[in-house]
N, C-alpha and C. Protein backbone atom coordinates (compact mmCIF):
# COMPACT_ATOMS: atom_id res chain seq x y z
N UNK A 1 0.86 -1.17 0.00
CA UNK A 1 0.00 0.00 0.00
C UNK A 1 0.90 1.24 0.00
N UNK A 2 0.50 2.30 -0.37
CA UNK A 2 1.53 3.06 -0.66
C UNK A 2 0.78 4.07 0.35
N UNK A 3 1.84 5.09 0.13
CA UNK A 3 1.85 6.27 1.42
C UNK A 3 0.06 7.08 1.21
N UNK A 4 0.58 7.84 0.10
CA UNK A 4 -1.11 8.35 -0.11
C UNK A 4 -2.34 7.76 0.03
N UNK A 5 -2.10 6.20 -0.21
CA UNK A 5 -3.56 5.54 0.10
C UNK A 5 -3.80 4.82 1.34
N UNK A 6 -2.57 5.27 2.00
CA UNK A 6 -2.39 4.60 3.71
C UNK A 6 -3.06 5.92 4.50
N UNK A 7 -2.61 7.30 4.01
CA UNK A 7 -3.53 8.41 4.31
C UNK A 7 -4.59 8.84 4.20
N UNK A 8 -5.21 8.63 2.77
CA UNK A 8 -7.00 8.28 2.71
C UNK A 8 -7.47 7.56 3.26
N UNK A 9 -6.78 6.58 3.65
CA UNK A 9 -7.81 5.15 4.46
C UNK A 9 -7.62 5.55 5.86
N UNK A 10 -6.31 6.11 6.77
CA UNK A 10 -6.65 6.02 7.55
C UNK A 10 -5.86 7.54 8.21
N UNK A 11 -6.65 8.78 7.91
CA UNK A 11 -6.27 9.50 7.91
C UNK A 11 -6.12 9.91 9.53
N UNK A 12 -6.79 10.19 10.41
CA UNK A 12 -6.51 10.03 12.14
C UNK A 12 -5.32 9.34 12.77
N UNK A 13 -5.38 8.31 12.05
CA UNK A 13 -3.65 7.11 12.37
C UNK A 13 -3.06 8.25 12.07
N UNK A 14 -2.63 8.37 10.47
CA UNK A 14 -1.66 9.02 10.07
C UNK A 14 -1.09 10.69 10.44
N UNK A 15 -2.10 11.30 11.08
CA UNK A 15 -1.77 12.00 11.79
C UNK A 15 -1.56 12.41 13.23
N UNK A 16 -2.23 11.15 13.95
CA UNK A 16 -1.29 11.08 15.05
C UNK A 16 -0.17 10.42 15.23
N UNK A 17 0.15 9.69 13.98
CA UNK A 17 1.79 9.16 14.14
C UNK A 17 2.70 10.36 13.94
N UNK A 18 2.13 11.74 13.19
CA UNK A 18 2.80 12.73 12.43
C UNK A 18 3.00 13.33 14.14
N UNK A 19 1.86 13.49 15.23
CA UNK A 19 2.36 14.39 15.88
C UNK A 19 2.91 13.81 16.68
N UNK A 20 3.13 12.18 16.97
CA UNK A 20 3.98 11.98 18.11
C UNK A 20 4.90 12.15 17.64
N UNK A 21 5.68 11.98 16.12
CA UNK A 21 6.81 11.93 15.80
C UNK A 21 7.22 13.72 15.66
N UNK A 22 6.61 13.98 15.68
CA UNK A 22 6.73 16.08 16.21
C UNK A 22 7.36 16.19 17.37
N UNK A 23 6.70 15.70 18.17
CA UNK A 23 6.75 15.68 20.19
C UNK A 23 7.81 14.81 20.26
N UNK A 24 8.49 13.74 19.65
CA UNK A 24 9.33 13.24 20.21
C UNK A 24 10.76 14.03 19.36
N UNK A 25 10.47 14.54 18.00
CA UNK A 25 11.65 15.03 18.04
C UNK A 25 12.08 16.56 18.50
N UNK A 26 10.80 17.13 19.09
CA UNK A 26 10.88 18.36 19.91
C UNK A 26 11.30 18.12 21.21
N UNK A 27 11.34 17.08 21.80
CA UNK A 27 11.96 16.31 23.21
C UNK A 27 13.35 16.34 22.90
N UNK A 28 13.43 15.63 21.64
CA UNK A 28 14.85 15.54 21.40
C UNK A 28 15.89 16.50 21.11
N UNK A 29 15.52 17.19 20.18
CA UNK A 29 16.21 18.48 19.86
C UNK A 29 16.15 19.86 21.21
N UNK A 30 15.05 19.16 21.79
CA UNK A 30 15.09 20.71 23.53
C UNK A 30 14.28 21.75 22.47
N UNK A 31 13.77 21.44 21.67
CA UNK A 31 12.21 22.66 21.38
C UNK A 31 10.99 22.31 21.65
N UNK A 32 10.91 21.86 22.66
CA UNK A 32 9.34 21.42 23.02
C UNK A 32 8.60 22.72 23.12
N UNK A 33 7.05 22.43 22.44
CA UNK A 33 6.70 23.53 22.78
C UNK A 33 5.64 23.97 21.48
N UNK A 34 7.22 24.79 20.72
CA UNK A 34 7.24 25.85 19.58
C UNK A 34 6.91 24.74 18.24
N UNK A 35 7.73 24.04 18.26
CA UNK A 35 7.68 23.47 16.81
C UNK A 35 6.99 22.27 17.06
N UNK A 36 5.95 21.66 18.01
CA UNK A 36 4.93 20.86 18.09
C UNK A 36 3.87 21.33 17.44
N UNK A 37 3.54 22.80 17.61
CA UNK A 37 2.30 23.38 17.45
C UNK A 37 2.00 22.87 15.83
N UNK A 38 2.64 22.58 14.87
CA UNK A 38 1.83 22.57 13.13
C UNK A 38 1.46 20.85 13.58
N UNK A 39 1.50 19.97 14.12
CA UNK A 39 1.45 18.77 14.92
C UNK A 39 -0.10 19.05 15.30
N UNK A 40 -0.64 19.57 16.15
CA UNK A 40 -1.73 20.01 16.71
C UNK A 40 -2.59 20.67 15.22
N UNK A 41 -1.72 21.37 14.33
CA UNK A 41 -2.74 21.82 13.39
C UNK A 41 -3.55 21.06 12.57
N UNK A 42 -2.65 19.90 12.54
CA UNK A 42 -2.60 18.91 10.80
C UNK A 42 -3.38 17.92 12.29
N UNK A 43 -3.44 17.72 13.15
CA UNK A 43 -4.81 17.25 14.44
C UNK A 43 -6.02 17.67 13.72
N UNK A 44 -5.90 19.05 14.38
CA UNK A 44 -7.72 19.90 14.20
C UNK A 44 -7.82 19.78 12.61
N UNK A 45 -7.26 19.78 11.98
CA UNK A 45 -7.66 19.70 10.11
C UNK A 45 -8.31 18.29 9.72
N UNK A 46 -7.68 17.15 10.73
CA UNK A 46 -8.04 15.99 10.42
C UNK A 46 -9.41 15.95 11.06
N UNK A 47 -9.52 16.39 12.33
CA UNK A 47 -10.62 15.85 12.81
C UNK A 47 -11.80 16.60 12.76
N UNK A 48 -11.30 17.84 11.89
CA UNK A 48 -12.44 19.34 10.94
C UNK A 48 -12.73 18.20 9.62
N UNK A 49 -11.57 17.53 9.38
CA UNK A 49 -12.28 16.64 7.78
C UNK A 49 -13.20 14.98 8.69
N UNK A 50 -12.76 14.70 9.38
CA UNK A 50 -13.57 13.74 10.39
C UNK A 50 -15.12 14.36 10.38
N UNK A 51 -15.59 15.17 11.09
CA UNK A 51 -16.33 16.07 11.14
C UNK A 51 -17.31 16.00 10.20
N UNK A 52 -16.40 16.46 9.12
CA UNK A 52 -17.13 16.86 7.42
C UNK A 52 -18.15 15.51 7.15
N UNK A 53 -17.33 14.29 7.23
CA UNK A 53 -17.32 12.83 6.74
C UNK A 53 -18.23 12.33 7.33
N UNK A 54 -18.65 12.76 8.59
CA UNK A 54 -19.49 12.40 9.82
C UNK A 54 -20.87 12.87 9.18
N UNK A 55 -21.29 14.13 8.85
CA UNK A 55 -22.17 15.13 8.41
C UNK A 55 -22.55 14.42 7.12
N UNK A 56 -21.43 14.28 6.25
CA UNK A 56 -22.29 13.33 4.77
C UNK A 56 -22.49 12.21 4.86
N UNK A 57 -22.14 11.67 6.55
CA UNK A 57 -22.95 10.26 6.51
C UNK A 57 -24.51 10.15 6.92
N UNK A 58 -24.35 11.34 7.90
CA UNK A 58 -25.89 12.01 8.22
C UNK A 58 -26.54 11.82 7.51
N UNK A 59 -26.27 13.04 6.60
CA UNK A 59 -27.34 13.53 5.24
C UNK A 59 -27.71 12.53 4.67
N UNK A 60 -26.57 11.34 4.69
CA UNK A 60 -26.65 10.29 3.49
C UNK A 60 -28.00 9.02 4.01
N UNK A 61 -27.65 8.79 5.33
CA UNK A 61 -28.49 8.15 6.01
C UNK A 61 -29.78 8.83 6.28
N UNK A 62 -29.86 9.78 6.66
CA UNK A 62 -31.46 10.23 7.40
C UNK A 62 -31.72 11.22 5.89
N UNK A 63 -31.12 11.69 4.85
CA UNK A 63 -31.99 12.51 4.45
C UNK A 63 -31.88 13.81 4.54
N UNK A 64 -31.83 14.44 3.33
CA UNK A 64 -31.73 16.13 3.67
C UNK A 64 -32.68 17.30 4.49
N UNK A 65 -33.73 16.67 4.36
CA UNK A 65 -35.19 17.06 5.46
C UNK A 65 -34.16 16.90 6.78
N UNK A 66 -34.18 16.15 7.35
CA UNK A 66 -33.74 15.29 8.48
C UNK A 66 -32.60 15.72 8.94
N UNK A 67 -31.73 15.82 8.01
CA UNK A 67 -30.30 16.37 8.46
C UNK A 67 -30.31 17.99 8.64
N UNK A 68 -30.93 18.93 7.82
CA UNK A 68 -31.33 19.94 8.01
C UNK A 68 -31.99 20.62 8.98
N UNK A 69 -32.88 19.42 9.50
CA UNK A 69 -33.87 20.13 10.37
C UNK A 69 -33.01 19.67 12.12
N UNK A 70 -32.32 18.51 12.26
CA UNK A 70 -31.46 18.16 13.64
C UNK A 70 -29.94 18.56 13.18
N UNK A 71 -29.00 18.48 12.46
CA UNK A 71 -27.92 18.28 12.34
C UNK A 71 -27.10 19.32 11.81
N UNK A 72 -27.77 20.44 11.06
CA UNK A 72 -27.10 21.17 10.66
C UNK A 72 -26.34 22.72 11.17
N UNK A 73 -26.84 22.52 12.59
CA UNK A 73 -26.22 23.31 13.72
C UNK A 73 -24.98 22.86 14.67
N UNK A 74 -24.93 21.31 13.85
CA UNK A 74 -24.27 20.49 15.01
C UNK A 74 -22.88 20.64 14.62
N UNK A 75 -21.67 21.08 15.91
CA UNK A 75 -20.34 21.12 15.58
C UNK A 75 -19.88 20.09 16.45
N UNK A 76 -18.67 19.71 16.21
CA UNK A 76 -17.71 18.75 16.53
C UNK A 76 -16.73 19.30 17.36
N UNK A 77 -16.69 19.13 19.00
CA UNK A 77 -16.32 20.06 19.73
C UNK A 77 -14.45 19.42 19.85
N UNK A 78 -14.52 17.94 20.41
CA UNK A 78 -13.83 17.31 20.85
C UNK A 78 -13.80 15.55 20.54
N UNK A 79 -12.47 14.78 20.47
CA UNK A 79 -12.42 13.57 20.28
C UNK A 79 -11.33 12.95 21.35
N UNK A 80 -11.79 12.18 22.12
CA UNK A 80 -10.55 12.12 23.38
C UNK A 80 -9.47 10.55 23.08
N UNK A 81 -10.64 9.83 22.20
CA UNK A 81 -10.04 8.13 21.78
C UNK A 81 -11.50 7.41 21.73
N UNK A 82 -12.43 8.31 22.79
CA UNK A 82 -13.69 7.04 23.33
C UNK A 82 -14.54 7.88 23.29
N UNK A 83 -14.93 9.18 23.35
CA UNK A 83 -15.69 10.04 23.65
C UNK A 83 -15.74 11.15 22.61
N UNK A 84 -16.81 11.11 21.52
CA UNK A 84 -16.49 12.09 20.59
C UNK A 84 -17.66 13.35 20.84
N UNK A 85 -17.57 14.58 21.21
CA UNK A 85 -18.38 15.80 21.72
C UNK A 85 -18.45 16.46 20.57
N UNK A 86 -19.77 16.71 20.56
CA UNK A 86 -20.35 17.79 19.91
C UNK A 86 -21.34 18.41 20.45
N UNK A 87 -21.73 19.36 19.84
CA UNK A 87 -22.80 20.70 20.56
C UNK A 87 -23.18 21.28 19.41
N UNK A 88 -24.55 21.79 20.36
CA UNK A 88 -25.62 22.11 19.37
C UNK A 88 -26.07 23.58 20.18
N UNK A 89 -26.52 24.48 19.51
CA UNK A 89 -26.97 25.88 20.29
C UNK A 89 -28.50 25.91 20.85
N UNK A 90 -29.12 25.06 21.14
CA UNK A 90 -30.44 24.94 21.73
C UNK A 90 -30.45 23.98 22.52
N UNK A 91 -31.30 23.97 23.87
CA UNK A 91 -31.16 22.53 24.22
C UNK A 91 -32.27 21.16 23.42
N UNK A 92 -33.61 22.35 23.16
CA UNK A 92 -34.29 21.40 22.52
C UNK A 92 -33.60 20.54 21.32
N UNK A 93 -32.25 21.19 20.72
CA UNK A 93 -32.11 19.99 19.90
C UNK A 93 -31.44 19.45 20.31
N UNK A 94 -30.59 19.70 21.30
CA UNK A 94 -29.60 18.30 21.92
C UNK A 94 -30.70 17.93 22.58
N UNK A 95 -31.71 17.66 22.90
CA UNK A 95 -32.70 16.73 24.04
C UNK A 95 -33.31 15.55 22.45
N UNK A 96 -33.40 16.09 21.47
CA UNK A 96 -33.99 15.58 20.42
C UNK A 96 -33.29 14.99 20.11
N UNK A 97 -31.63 15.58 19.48
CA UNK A 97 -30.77 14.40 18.91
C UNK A 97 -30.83 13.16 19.79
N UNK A 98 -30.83 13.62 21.21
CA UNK A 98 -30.57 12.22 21.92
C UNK A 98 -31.17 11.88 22.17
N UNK A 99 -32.55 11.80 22.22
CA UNK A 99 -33.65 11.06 22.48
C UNK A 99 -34.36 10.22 21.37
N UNK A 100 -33.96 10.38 19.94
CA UNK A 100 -34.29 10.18 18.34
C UNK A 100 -32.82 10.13 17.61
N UNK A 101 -32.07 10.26 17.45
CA UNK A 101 -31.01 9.84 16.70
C UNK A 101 -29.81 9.51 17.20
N UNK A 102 -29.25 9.24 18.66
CA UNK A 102 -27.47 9.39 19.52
C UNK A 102 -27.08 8.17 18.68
N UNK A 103 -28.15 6.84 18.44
CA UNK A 103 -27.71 5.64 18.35
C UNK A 103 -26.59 6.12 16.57
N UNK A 104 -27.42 6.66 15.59
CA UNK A 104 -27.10 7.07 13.93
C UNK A 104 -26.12 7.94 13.86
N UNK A 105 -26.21 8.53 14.82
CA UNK A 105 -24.73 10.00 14.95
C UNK A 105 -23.84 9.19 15.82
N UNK A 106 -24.16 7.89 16.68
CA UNK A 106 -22.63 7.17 17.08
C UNK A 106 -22.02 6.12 16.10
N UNK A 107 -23.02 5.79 14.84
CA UNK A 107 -22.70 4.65 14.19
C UNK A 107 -21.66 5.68 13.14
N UNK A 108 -21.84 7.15 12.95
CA UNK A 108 -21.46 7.55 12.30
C UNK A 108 -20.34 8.22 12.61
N UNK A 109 -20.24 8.24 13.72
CA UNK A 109 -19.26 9.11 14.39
C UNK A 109 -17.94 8.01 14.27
N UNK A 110 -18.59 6.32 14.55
CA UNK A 110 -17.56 5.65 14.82
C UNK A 110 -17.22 5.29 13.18
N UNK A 111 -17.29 5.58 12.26
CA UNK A 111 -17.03 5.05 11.05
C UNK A 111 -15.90 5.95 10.39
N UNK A 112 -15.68 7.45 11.12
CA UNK A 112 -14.74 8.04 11.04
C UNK A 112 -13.48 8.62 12.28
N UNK A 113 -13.93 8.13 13.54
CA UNK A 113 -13.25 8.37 14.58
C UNK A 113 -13.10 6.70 15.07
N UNK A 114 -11.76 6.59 15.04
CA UNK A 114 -11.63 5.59 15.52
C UNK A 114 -11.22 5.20 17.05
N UNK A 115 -12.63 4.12 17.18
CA UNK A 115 -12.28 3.58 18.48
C UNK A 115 -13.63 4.76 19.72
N UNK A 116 -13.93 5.39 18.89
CA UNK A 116 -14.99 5.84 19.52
C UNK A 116 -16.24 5.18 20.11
N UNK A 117 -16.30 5.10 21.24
CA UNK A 117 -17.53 4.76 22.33
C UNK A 117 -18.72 5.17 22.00
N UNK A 118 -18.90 6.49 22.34
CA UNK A 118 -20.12 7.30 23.04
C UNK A 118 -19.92 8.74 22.27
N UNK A 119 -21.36 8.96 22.41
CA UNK A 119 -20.93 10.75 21.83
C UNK A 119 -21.86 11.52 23.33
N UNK A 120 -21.17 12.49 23.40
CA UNK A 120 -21.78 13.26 24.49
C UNK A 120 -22.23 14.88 23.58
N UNK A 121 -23.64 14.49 23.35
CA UNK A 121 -24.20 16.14 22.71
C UNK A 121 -24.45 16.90 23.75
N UNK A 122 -23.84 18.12 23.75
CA UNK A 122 -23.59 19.40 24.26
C UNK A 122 -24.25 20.78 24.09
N UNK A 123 -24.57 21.67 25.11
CA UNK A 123 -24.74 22.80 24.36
C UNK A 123 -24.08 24.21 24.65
N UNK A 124 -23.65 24.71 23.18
CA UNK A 124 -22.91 25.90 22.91
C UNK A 124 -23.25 26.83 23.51
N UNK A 125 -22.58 27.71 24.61
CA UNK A 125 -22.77 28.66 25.15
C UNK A 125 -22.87 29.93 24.41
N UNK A 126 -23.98 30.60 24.22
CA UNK A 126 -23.75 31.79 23.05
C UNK A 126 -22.57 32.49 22.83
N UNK A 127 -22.04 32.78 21.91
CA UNK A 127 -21.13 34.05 22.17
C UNK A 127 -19.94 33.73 22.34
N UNK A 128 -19.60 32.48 22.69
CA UNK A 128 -18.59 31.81 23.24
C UNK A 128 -17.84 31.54 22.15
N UNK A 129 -16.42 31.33 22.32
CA UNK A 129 -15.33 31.13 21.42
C UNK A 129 -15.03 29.86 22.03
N UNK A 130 -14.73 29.54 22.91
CA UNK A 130 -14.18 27.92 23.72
C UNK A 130 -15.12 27.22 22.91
N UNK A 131 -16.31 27.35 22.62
CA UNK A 131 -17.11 26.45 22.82
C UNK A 131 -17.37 25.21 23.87
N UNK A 132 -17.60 25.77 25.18
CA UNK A 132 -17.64 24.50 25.93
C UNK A 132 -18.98 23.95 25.75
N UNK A 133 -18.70 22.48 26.34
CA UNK A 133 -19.57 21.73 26.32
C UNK A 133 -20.26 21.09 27.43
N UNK A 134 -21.64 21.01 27.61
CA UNK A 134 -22.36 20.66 28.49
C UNK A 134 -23.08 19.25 28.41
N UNK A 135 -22.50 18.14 28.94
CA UNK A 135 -23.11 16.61 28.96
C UNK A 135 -24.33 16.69 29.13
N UNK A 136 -25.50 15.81 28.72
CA UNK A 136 -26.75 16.06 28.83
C UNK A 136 -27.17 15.62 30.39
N UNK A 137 -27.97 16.48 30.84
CA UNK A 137 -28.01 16.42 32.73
C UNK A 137 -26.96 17.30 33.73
N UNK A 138 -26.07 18.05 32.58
CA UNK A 138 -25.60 18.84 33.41
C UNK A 138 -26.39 20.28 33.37
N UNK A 139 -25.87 20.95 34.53
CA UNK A 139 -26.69 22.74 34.57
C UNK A 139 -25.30 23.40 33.94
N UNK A 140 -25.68 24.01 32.75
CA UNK A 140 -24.75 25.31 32.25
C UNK A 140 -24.50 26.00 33.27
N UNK A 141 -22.95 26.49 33.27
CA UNK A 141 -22.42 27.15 34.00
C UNK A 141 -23.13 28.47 34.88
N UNK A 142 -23.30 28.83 35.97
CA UNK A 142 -23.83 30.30 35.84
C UNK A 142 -22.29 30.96 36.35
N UNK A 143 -22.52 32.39 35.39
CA UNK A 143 -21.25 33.85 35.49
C UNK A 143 -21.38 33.84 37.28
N UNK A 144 -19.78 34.19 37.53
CA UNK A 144 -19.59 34.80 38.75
C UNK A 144 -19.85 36.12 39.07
N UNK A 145 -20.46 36.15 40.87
CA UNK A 145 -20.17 37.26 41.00
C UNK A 145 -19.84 38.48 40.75
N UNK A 146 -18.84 38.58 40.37
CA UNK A 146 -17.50 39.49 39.95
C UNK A 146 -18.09 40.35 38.08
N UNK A 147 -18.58 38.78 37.61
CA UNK A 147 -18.90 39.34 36.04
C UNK A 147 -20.35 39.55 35.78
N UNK A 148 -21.01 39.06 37.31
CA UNK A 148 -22.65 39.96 37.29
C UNK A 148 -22.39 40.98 37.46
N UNK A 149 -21.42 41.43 38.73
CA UNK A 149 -21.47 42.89 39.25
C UNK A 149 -20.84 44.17 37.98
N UNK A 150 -19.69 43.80 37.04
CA UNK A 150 -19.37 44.14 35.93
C UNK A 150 -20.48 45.02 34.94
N UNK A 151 -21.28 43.45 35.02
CA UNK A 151 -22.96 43.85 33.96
C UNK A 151 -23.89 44.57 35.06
N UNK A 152 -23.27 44.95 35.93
CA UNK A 152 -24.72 45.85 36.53
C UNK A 152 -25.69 45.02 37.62
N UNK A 153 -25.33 43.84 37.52
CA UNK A 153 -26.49 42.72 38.31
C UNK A 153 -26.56 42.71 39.56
């Protein structure tokens, strides 16, 4: 099998072999740190095209009605090995995805993340750049003190 079609098939492998072999020769050389970071990029690119692959399995399975009307708000927050997160900006549709589709968005999730378990749908805090994520049954964060009194509260 040759290099390019060892990368289409298994593109997540091939880039986490790229970043351990980053991290170990940034250990080696004493630049840890600095020259890991394009390691982490060619990460988030893979698992932004993971993502993509996930979404046209959606559409492909449920339907453009279907995917439009649950899925097309849905981002791809995080992938840990077992646990792939995404979030949605309402709760009614994370209560929906998971109550009507977690089983079709994990069959799909696992067909491009490998070794994936479980998906934990989340919801996007407005406004937010982190995008954190909220497991279903947890209470969204409430602002401190400090950043009510700021806003006047």
């Amino acid at each position: 099998m040759s290099l390019q079609s060892t990368i289409a098939a298994e593109p997540l492998l091939v880039t986490a072999d790229v970043a351990k072999v980053a991290a170990d020769l940034a250990v080696k050389t004493g630049k840890a740190g600095a020259d890991t970071a394009p390691a982490r990029t060619v990460q988030e690119a893979a698992g932004a095209q993971a993502g993509t692959k996930v979404r046209s399995l959606l559409r492909s399975r449920l339907g453009d009605e279907i995917y439009a009307s649950w899925f097309k708000a849905l981002e791809f927050d995080g992938f840990d090995g077992k646990v792939v997160r995404v979030s949605v900006p309402v709760k009614f549709l994370r209560n929906w995805i998971q109550s009507h589709y977690v089983d079709v968005l994990l069959s799909c999730c696992q067909a491009e993340f490998a070794g994936a378990e479980k998906v934990e749908v989340g919801l996007r805090t407005p406004g937010s750049t982190a995008r954190p994520v909220t497991p279903a049954g947890d209470s969204v964060a409430k602002p401190s003190a400090e950043a009510l009194a700021a806003l006047g509260r």
